[in-house]
Protein backbone atom coordinates (compact mmCIF):
# COMPACT_ATOMS: atom_id res chain seq x y z
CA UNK A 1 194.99 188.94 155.37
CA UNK A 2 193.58 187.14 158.72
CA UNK A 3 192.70 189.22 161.03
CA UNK A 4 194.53 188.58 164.38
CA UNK A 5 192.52 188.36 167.92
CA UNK A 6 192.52 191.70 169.98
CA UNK A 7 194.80 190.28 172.65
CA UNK A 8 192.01 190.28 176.37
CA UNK A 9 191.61 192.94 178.86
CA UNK A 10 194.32 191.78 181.50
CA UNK A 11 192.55 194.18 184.01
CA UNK A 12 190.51 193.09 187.17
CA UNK A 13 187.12 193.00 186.18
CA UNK A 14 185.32 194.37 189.11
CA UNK A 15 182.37 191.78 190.28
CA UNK A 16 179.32 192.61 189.00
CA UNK A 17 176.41 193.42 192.22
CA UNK A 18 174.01 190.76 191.98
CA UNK A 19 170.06 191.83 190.72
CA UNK A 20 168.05 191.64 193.97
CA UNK A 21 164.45 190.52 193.46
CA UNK A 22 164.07 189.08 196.82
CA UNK A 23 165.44 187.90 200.22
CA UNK A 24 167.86 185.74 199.92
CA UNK A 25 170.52 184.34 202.53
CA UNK A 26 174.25 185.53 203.13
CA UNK A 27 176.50 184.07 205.40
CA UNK A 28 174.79 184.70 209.35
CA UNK A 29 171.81 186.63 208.54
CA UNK A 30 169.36 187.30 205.98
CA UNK A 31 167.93 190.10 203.39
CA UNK A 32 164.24 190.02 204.38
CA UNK A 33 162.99 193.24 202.92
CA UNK A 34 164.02 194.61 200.03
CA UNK A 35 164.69 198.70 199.65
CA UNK A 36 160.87 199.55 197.95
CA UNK A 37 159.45 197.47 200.81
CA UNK A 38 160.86 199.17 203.75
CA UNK A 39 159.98 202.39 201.68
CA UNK A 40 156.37 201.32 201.29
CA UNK A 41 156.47 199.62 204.57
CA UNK A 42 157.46 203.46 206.13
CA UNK A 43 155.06 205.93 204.06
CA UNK A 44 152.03 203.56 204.85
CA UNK A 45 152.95 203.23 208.61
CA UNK A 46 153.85 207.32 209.57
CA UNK A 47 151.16 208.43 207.26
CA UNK A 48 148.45 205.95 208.74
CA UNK A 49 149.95 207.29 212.70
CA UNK A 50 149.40 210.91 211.91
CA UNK A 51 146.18 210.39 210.11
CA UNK A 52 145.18 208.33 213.26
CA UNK A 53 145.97 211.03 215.89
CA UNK A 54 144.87 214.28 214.06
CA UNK A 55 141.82 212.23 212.68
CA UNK A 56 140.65 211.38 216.24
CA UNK A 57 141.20 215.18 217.40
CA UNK A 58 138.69 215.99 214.69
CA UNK A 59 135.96 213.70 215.64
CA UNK A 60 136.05 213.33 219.23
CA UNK A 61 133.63 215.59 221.37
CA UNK A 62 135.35 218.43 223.30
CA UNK A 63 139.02 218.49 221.73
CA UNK A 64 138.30 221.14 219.22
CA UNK A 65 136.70 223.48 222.36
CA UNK A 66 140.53 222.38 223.97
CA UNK A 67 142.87 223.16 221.67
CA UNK A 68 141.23 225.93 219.70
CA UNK A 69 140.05 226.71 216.34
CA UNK A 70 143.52 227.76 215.12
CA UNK A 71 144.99 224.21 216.08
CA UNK A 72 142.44 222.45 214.95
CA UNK A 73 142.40 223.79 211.59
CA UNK A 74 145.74 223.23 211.67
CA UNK A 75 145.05 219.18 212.28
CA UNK A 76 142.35 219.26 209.82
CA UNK A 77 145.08 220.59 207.36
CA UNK A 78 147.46 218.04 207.62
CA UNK A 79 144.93 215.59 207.89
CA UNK A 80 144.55 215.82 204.39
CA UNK A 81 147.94 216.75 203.28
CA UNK A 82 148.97 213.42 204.57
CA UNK A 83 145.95 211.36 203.20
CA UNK A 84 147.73 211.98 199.81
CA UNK A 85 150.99 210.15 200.76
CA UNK A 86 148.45 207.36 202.26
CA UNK A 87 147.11 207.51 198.94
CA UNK A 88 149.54 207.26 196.19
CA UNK A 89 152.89 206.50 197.51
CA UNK A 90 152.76 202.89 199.24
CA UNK A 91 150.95 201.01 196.24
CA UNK A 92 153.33 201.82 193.49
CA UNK A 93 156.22 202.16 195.31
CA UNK A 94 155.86 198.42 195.65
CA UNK A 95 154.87 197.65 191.94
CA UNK A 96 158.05 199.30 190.75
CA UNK A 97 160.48 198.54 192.89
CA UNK A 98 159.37 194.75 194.51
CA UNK A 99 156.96 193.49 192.80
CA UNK A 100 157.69 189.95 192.41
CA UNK A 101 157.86 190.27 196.39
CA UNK A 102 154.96 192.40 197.18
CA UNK A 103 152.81 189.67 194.72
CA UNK A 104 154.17 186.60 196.55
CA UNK A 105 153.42 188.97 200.14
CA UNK A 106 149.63 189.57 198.82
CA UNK A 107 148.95 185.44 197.80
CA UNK A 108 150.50 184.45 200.68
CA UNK A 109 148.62 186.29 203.04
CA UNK A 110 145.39 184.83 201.94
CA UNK A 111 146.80 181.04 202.22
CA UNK A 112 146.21 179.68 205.48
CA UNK A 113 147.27 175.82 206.34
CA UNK A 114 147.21 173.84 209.49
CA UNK A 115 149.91 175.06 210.91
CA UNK A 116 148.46 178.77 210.51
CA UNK A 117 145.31 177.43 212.42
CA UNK A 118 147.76 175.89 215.07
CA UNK A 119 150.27 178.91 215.33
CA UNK A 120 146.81 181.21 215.89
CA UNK A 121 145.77 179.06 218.82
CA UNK A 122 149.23 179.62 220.58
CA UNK A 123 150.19 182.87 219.88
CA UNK A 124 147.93 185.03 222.67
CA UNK A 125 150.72 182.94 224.83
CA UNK A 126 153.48 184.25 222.91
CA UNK A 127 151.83 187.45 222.49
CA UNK A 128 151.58 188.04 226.37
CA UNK A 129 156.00 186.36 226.82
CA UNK A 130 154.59 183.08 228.52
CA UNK A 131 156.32 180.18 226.84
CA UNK A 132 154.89 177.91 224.14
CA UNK A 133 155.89 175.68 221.06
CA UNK A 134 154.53 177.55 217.91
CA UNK A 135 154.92 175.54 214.78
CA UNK A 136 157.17 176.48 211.56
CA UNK A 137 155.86 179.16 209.66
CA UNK A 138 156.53 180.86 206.25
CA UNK A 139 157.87 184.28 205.15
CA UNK A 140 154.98 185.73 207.58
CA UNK A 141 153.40 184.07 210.41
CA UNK A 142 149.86 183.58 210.54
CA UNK A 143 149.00 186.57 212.96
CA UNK A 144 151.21 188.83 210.43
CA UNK A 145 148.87 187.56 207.90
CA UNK A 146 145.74 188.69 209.69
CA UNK A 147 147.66 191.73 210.06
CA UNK A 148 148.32 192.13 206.32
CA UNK A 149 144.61 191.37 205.60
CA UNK A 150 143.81 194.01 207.59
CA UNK A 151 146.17 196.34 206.10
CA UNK A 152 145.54 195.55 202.31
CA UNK A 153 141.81 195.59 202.65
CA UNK A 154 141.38 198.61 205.09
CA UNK A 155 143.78 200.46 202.77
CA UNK A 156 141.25 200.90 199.99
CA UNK A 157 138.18 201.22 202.37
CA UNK A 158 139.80 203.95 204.06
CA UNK A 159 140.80 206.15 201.05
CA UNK A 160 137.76 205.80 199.62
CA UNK A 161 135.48 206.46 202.25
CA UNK A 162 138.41 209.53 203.53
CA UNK A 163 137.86 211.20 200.28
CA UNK A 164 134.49 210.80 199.87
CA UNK A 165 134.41 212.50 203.59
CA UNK A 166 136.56 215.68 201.78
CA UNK A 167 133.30 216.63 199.75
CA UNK A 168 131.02 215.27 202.28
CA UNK A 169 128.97 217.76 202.15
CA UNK A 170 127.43 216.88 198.05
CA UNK A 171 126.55 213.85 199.71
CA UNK A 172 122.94 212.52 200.62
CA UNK A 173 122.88 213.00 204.31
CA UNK A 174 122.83 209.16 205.36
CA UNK A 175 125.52 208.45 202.72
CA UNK A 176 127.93 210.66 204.38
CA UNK A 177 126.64 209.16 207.97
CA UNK A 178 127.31 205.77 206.95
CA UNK A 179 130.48 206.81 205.53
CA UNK A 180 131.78 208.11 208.18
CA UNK A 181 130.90 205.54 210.80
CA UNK A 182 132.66 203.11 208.02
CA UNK A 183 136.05 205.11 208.19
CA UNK A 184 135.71 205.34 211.91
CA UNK A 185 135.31 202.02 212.77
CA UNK A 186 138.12 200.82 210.06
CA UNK A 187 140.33 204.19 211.62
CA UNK A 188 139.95 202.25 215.24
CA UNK A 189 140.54 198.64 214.20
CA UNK A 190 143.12 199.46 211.99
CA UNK A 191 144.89 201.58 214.63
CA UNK A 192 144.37 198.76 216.91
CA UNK A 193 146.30 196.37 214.39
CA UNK A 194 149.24 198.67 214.19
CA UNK A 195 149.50 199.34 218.32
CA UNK A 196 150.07 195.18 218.18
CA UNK A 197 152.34 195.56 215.74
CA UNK A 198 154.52 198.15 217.38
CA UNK A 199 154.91 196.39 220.44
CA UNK A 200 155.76 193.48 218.95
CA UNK A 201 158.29 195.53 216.77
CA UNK A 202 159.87 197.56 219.06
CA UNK A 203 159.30 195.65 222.74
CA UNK A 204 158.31 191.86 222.68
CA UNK A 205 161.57 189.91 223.27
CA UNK A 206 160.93 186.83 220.66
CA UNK A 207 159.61 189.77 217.98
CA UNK A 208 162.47 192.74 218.54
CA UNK A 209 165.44 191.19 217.11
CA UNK A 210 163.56 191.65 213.43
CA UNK A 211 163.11 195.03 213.64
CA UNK A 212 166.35 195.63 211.76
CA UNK A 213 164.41 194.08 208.98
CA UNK A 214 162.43 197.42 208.30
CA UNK A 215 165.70 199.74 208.74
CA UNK A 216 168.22 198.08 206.83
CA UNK A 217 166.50 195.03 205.20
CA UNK A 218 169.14 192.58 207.09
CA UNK A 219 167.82 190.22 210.37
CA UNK A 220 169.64 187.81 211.96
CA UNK A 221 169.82 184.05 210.46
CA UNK A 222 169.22 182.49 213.77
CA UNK A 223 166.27 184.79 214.26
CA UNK A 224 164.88 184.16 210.78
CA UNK A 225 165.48 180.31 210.93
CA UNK A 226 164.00 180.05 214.45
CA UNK A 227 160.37 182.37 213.48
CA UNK A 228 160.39 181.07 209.84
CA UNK A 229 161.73 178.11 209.08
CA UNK A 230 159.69 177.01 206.37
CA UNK A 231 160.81 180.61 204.87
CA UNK A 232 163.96 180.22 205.70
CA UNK A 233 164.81 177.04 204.26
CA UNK A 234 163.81 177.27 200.79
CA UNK A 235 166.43 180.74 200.82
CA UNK A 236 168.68 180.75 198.03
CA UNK A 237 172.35 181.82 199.46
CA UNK A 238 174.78 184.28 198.04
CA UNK A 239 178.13 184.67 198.80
């Protein structure tokens, strides 16, 4: 006997959410960071700030005669409490949950053309809110790129060199000098990088309206379009 057809599901099939595996545009704005980089983004940032201000109360002259030994034991604590999360949580946060993003971040960063070289010559104008044509960029403008550099190879440098510092004292005297003049120097330039990056962030006018980027992922699509064109362009859209 044939066997009849089971008769279809009349239901509403809800719409299925579509796999995210990188920004993409949708309607006005756009999805510039996905959920693992704003994660990343976050743990490296706070961690870096508090390793920056209780790191500088344990090497600068007089603030330990200040505050005390009880507070200052205190800083030294969480010094390394939060060198862990500076460690481990940043790195493979972004292999597991962006990947595909985070590689396309770390080979463009390192891929400079013309209009890098051109956007670099302006931008102390821009920098400073005096006006000035800046030419299209990608994902990440060039001085974002000098800022990633920065970031990706100062990461490494400093949690080597910080953890080397925790047994400092098994090390040959000048090894443990050098090292710590190394994580110094990377600590300041570093926290230098990051003071930029805040203003721009949180103050500069042109820079501001992407902050939303690192809170809920979304910017607006004039804002993206106007800063990142090139980026911006090649955007596949979803409804």
């Amino acid at each position: 006997m044939a066997m009849s057809k089971p008769a279809s599901d009349p239901r509403p099939q809800a719409p299925q959410a579509p796999q995210v595996s990188g920004p993409f545009r949708q309607g006005d704005r756009v999805y510039r960071f996905l959920t693992a980089e704003r994660i990343a983004h976050w743990a490296h940032a706070l961690s870096f700030l508090v390793l920056l201000f209780t790191g500088l109360a344990l090497v600068i002259r007089g603030v330990a005669a200040f505050l005390g030994g009880e507070v200052m034991g205190a800083f030294g604590l969480t010094h390394r409490i939060v060198a862990v999360v500076f460690t481990i949580v940043a790195v493979p946060t972004l292999i597991v949950g962006a990947r595909k993003s985070a590689g396309d971040w770390v080979r463009g960063t390192f891929r400079f053309d013309k209009d890098d070289v051109r956007f670099l010559m302006g931008f102390p104008k821009d920098f400073f809110g005096l006006k000035v044509k800046l030419p299209d960029q990608g994902r990440f403008n060039a001085g974002e790129k000098i800022n990633s550099i920065l970031q990706i190879l100062g990461w490494p440098t400093m949690v080597i060199t910080g953890w080397m510092l925790v047994w400092k004292d098994a090390l040959p005297r000048q090894l443990g000098v050098w090292t710590l003049t190394i994580h110094s120097f990377v600590a300041m330039l570093l926290g230098a990088a990051v003071l930029g990056h805040i203003y721009l962030a949180s103050i500069h006018p042109h820079a501001r309206p992407g902050f939303t980027g690192m809170t809920s992922g979304w910017v607006p699509g004039w804002w993206a379009k106007g800063h990142y064109k090139k980026w911006y362009d090649k955007l596949p859209e979803k409804q």
